[in-house]
C-alpha atoms as a PDB file:
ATOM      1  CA  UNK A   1     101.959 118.371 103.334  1.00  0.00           C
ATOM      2  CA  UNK A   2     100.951 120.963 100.769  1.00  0.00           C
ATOM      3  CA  UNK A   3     100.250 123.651 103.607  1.00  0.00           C
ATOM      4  CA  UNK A   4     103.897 124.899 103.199  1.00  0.00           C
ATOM      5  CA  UNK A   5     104.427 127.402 100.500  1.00  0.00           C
ATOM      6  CA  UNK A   6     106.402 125.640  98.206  1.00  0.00           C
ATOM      7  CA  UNK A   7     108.260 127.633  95.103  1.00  0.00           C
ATOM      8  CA  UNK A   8     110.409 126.865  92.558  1.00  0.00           C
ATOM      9  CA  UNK A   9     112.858 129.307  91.005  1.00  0.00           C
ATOM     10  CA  UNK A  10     114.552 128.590  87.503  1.00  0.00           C
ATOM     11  CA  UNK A  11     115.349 130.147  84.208  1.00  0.00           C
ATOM     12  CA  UNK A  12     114.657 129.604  80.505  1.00  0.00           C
ATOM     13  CA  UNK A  13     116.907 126.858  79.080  1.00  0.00           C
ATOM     14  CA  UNK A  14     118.329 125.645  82.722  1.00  0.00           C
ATOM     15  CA  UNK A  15     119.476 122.134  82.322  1.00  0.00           C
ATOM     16  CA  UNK A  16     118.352 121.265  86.142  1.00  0.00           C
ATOM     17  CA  UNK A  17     114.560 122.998  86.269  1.00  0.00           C
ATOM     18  CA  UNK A  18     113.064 119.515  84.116  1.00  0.00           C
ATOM     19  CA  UNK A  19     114.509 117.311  87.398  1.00  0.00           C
ATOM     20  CA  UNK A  20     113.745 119.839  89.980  1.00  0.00           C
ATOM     21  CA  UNK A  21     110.174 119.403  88.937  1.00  0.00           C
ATOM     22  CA  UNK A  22     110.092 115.340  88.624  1.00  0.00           C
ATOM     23  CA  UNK A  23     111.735 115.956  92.364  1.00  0.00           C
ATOM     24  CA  UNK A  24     108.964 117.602  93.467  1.00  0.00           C
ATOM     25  CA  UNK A  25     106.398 115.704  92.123  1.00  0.00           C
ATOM     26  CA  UNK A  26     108.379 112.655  93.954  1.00  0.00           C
ATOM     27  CA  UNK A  27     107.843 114.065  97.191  1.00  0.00           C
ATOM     28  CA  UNK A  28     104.654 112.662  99.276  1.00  0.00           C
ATOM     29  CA  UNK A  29     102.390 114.989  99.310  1.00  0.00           C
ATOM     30  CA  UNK A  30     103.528 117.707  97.328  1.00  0.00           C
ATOM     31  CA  UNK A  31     100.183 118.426  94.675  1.00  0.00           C
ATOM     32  CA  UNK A  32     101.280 121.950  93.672  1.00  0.00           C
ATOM     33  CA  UNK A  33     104.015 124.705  93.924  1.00  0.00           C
ATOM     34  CA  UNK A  34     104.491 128.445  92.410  1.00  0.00           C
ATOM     35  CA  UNK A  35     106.960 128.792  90.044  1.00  0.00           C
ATOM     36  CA  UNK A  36     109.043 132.348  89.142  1.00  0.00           C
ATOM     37  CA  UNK A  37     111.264 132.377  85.545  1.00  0.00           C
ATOM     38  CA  UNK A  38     114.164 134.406  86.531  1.00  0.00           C
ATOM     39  CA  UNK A  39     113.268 134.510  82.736  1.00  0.00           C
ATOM     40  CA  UNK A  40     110.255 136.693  82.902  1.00  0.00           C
ATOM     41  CA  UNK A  41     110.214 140.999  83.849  1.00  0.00           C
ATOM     42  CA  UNK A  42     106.999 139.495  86.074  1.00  0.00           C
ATOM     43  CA  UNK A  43     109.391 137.893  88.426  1.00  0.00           C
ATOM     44  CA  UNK A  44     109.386 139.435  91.656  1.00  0.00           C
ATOM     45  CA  UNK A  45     113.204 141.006  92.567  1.00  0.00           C
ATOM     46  CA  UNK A  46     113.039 139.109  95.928  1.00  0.00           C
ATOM     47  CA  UNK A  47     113.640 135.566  93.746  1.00  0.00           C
ATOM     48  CA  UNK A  48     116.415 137.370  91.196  1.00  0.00           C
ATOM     49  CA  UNK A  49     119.405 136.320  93.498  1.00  0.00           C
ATOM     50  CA  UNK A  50     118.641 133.053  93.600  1.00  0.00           C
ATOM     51  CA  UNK A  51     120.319 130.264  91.233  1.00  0.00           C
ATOM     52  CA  UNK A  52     118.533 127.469  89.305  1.00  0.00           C
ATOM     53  CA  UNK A  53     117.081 125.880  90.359  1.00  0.00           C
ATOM     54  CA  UNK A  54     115.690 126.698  93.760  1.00  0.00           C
ATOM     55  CA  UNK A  55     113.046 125.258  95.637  1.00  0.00           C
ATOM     56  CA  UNK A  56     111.935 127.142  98.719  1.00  0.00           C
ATOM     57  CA  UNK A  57     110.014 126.038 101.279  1.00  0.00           C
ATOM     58  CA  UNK A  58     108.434 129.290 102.990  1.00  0.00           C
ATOM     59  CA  UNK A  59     110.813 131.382 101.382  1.00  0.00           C
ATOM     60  CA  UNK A  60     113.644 129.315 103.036  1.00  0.00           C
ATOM     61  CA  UNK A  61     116.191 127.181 100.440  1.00  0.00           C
ATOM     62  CA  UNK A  62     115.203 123.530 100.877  1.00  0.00           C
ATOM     63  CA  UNK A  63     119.609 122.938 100.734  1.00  0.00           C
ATOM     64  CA  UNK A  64     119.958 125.242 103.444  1.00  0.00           C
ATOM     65  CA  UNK A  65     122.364 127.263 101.673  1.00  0.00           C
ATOM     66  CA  UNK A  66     122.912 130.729 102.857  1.00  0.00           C
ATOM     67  CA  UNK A  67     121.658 133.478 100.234  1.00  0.00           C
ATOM     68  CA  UNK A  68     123.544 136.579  99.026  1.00  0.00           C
ATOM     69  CA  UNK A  69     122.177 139.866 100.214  1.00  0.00           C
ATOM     70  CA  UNK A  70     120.376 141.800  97.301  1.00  0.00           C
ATOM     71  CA  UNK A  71     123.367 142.593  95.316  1.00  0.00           C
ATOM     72  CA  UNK A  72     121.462 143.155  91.954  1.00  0.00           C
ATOM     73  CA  UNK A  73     120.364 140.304  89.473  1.00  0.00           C
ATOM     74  CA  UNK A  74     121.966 137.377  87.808  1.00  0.00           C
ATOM     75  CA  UNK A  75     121.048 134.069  86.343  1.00  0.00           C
ATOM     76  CA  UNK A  76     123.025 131.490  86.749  1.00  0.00           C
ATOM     77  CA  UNK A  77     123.348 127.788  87.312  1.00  0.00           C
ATOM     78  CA  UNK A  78     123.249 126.143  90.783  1.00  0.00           C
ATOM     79  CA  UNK A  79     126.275 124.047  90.114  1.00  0.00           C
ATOM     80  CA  UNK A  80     124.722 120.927  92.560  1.00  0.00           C
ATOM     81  CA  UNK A  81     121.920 120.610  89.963  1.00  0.00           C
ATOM     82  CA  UNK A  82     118.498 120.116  91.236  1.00  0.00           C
ATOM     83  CA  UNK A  83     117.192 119.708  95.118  1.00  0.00           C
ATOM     84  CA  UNK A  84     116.828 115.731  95.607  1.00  0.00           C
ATOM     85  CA  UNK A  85     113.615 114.726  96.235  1.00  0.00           C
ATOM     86  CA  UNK A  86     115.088 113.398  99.263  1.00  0.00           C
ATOM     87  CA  UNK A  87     116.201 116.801 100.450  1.00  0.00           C
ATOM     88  CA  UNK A  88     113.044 118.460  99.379  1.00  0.00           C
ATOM     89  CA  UNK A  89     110.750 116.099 101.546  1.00  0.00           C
ATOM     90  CA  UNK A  90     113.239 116.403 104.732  1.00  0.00           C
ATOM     91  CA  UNK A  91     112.841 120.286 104.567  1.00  0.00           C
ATOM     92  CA  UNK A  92     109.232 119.881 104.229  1.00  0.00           C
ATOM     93  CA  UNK A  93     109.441 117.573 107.565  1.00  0.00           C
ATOM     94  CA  UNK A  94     111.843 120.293 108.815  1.00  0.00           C
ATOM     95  CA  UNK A  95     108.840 123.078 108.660  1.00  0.00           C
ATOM     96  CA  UNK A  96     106.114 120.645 109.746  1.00  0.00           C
ATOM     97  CA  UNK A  97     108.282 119.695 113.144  1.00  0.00           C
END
């Protein structure tokens, strides 16, 4: 199942990034992912308008939720918490399909 690209996008001290991680590792399949610290001046711009935690599944949100356009950079909080496991693995099957 690992042939997706499969990345997770949180920040220093985010409450939700521990779970979105035990999610992922709950998921069939799923041996590895990329992760980008909105944190870090190394993370690419592209991931800055996302909240956290994200997981993307080839570059698409795994909670279908529609993303702002590229109007600049802020961290914040997703306020659903993490991606279920649940929800992770159906986007997965989603891409596979």
């Amino acid at each position: 199942m690992n042939a997706h690209r499969i990345e997770l996008v949180f920040f220093d001290g985010c409450p939700n990034a521990d779970q979105a991680r035990e999610n992922l590792r709950a998921v069939p399949g799923v041996v590895s992912w990329t992760e980008w610290n909105l944190s870090s001046p190394d993370t690419l711009d592209r991931f800055r308008r996302y909240g956290s935690p994200t997981v993307l599944v080839d570059g698409r949100d795994v909670t279908g939720e529609v993303t702002p356009g590229d109007e600049g950079e802020s961290m914040s909080c997703r306020t659903q918490g993490a991606p279920s496991a649940e929800v992770i693995r159906q986007a997965l099957e989603r891409k596979a399909g």
